[in-house]
N, C-alpha and C. Protein backbone atom coordinates (compact mmCIF):
# COMPACT_ATOMS: atom_id res chain seq x y z
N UNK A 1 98.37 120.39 46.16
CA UNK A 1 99.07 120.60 44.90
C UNK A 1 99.46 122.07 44.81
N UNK A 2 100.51 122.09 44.39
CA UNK A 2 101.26 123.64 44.23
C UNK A 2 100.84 123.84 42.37
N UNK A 3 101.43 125.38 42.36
CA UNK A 3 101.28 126.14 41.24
C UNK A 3 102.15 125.51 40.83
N UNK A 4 102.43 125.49 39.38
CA UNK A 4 103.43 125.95 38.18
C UNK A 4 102.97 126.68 37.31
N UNK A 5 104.26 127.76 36.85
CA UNK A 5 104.58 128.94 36.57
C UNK A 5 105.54 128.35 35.19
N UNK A 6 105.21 128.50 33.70
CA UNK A 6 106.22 128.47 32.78
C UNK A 6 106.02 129.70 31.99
N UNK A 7 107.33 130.33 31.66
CA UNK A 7 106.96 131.44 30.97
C UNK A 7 107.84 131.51 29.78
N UNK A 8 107.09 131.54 28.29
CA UNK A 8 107.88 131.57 27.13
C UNK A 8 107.85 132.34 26.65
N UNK A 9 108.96 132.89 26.15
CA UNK A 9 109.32 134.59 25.45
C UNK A 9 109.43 134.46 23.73
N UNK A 10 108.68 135.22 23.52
CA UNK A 10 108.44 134.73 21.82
C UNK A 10 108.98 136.19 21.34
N UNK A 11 108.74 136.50 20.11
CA UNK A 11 109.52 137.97 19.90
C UNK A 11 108.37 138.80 19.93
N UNK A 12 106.98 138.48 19.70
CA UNK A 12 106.26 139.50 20.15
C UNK A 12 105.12 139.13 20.95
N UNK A 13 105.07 137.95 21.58
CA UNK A 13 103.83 137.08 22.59
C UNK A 13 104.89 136.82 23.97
N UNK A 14 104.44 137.34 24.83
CA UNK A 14 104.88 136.07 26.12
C UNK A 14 103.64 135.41 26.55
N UNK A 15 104.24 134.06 26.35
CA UNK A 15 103.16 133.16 26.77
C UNK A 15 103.36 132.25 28.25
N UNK A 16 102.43 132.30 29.26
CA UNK A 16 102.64 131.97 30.47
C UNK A 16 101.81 130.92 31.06
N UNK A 17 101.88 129.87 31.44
CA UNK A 17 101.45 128.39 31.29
C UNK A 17 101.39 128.63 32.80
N UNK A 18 99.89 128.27 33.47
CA UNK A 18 99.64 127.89 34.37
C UNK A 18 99.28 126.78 34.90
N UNK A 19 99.55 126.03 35.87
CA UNK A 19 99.13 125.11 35.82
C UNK A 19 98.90 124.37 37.42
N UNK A 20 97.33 123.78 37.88
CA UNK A 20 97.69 123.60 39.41
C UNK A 20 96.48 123.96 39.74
N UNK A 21 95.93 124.42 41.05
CA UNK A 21 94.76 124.65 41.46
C UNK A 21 95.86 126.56 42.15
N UNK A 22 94.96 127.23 41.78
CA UNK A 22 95.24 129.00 41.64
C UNK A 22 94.80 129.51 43.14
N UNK A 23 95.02 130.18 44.12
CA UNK A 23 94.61 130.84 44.82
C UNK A 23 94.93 132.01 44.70
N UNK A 24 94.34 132.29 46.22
CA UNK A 24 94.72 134.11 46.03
C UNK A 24 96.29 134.56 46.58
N UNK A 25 97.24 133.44 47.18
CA UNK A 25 98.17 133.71 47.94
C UNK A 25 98.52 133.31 46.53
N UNK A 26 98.47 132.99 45.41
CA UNK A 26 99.64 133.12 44.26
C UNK A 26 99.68 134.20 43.79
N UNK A 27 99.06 134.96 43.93
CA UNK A 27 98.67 136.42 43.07
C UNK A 27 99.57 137.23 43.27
N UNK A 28 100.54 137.39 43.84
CA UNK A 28 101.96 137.81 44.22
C UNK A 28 102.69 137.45 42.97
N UNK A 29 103.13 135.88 42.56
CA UNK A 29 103.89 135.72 42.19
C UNK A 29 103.17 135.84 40.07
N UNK A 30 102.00 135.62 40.46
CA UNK A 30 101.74 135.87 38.72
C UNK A 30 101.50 137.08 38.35
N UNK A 31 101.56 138.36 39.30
CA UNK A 31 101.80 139.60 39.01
C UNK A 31 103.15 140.18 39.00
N UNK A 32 104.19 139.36 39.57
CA UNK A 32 105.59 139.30 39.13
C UNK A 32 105.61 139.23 37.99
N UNK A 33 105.42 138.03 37.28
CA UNK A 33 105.02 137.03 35.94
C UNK A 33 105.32 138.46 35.10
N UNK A 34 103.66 138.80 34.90
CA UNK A 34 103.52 140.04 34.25
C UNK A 34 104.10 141.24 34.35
N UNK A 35 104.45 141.81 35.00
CA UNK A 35 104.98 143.05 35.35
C UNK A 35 106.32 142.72 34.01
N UNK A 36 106.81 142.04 34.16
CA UNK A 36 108.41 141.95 33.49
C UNK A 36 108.29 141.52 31.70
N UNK A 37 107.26 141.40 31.18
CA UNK A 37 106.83 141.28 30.04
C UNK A 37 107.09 142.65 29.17
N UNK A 38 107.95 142.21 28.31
CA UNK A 38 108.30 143.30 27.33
C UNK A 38 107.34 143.08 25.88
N UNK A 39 106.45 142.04 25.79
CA UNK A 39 105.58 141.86 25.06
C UNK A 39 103.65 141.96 25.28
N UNK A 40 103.18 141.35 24.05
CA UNK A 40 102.13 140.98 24.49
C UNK A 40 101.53 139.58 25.50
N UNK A 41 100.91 139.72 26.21
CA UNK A 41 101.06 138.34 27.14
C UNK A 41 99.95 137.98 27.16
N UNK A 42 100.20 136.49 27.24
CA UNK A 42 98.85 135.42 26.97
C UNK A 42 98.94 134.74 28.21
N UNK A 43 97.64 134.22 28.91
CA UNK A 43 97.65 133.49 29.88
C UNK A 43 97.42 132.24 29.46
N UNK A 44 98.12 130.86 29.75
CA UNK A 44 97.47 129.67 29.12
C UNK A 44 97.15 129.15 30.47
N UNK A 45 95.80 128.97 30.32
CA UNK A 45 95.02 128.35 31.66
C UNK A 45 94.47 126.30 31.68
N UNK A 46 95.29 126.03 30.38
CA UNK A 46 94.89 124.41 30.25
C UNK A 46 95.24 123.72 31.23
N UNK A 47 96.34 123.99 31.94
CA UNK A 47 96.48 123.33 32.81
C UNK A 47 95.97 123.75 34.84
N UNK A 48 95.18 124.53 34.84
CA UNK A 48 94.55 124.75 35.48
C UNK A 48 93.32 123.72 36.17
N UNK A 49 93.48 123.77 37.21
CA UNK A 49 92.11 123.18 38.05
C UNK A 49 91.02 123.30 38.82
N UNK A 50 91.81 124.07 39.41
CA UNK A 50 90.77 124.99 40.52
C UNK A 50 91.00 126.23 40.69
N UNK A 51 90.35 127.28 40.92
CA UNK A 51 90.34 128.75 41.25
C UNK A 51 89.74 129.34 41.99
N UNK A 52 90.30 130.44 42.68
CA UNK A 52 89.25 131.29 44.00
C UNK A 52 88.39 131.95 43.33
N UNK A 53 87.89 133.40 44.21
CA UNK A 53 87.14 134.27 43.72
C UNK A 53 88.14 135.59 42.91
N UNK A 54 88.81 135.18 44.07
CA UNK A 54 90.44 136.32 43.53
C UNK A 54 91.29 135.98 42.78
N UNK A 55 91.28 135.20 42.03
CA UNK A 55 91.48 134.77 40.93
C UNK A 55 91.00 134.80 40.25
N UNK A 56 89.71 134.76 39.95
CA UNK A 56 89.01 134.76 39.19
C UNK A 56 88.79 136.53 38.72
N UNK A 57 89.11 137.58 39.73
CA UNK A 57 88.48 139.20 39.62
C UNK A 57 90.34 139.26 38.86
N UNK A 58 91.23 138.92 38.83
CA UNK A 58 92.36 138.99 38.72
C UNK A 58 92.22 138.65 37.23
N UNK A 59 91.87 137.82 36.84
CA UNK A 59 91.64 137.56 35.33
C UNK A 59 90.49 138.42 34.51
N UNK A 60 89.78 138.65 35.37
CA UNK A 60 89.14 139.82 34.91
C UNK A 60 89.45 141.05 34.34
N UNK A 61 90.66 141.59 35.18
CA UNK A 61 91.33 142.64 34.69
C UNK A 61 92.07 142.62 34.37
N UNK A 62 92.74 141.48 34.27
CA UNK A 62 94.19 140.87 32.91
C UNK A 62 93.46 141.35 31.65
N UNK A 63 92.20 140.85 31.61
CA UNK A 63 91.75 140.12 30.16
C UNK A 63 91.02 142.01 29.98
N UNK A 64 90.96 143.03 30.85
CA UNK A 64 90.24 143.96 30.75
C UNK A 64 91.56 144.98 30.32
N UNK A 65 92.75 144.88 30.43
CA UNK A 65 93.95 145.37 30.37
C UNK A 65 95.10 144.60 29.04
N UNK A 66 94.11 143.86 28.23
CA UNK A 66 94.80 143.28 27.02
C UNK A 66 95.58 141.88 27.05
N UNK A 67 95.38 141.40 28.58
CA UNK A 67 96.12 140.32 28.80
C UNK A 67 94.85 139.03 27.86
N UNK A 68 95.78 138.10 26.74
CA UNK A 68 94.67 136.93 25.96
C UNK A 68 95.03 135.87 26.91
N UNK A 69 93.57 135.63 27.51
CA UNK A 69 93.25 134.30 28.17
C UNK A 69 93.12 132.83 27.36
N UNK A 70 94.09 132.06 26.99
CA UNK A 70 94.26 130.83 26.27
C UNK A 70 93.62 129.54 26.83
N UNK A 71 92.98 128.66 26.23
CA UNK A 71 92.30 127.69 27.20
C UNK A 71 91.78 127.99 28.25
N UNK A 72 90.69 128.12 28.33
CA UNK A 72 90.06 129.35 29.54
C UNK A 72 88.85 128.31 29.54
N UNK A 73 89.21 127.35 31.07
CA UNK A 73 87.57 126.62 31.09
C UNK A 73 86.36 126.61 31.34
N UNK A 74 85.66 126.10 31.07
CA UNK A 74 84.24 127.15 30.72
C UNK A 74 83.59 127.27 31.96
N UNK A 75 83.67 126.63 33.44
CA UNK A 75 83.45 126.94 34.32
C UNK A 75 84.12 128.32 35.25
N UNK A 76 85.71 128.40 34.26
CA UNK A 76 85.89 129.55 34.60
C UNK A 76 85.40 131.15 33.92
N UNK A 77 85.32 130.64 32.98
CA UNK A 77 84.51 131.84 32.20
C UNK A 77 83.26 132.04 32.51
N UNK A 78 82.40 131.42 32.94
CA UNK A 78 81.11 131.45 33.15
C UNK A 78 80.99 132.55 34.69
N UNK A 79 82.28 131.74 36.12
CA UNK A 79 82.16 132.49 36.81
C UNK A 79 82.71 133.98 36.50
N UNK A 80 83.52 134.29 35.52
CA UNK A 80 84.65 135.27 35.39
C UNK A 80 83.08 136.56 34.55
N UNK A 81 82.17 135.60 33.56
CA UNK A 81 80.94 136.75 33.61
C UNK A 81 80.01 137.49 34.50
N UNK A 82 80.40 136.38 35.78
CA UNK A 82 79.13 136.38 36.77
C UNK A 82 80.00 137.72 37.79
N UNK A 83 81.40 137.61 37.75
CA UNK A 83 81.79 138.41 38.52
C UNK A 83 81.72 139.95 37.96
N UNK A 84 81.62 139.89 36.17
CA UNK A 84 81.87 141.01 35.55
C UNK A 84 80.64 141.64 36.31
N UNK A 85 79.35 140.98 35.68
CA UNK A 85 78.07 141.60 35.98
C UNK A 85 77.94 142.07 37.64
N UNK A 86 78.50 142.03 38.64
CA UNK A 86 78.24 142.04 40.11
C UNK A 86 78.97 143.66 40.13
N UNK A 87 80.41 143.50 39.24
CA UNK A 87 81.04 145.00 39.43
C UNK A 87 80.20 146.15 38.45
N UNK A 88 79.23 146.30 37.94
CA UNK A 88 78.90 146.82 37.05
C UNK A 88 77.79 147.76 37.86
């Protein structure tokens, strides 16, 4: 299964819909994503399935850099603490 990438431009949110099982060879294209955001940007992760480790350190510093993680499942949050505590 491949990624999908939707990105909605609101007047002061961009909101960016992921959806798919995440690796680390996407991390190219959802740092495209972001880079071009003239707003605040939200990640919506509902449609998400699976994730690496690098994905997971990648959301780390979205969410450490103001990026709001939307639907964020709790297996990913759980690892996304476990990784905080390891860099510390």
């Amino acid at each position: 299964m491949t990624i999908r990438i939707e990105k909605e431009i609101q007047k002061l949110k961009t909101k960016i819909r992921l959806s798919g099982r995440l690796q680390s060879k996407h991390l190219g294209a959802l740092k495209t994503q972001l880079e071009g955001a003239q707003s605040r940007i939200a990640l919506d992760l509902n449609g998400v399935t699976l994730v690496d480790v690098e994905i997971v350190r990648f959301l780390n510093d979205c969410e450490k850099n103001g990026v709001e993680l939307l639907h964020c499942w709790p297996y990913i949050q759980e690892w996304m603490s476990r990784e905080k505590g390891r860099e510390e």
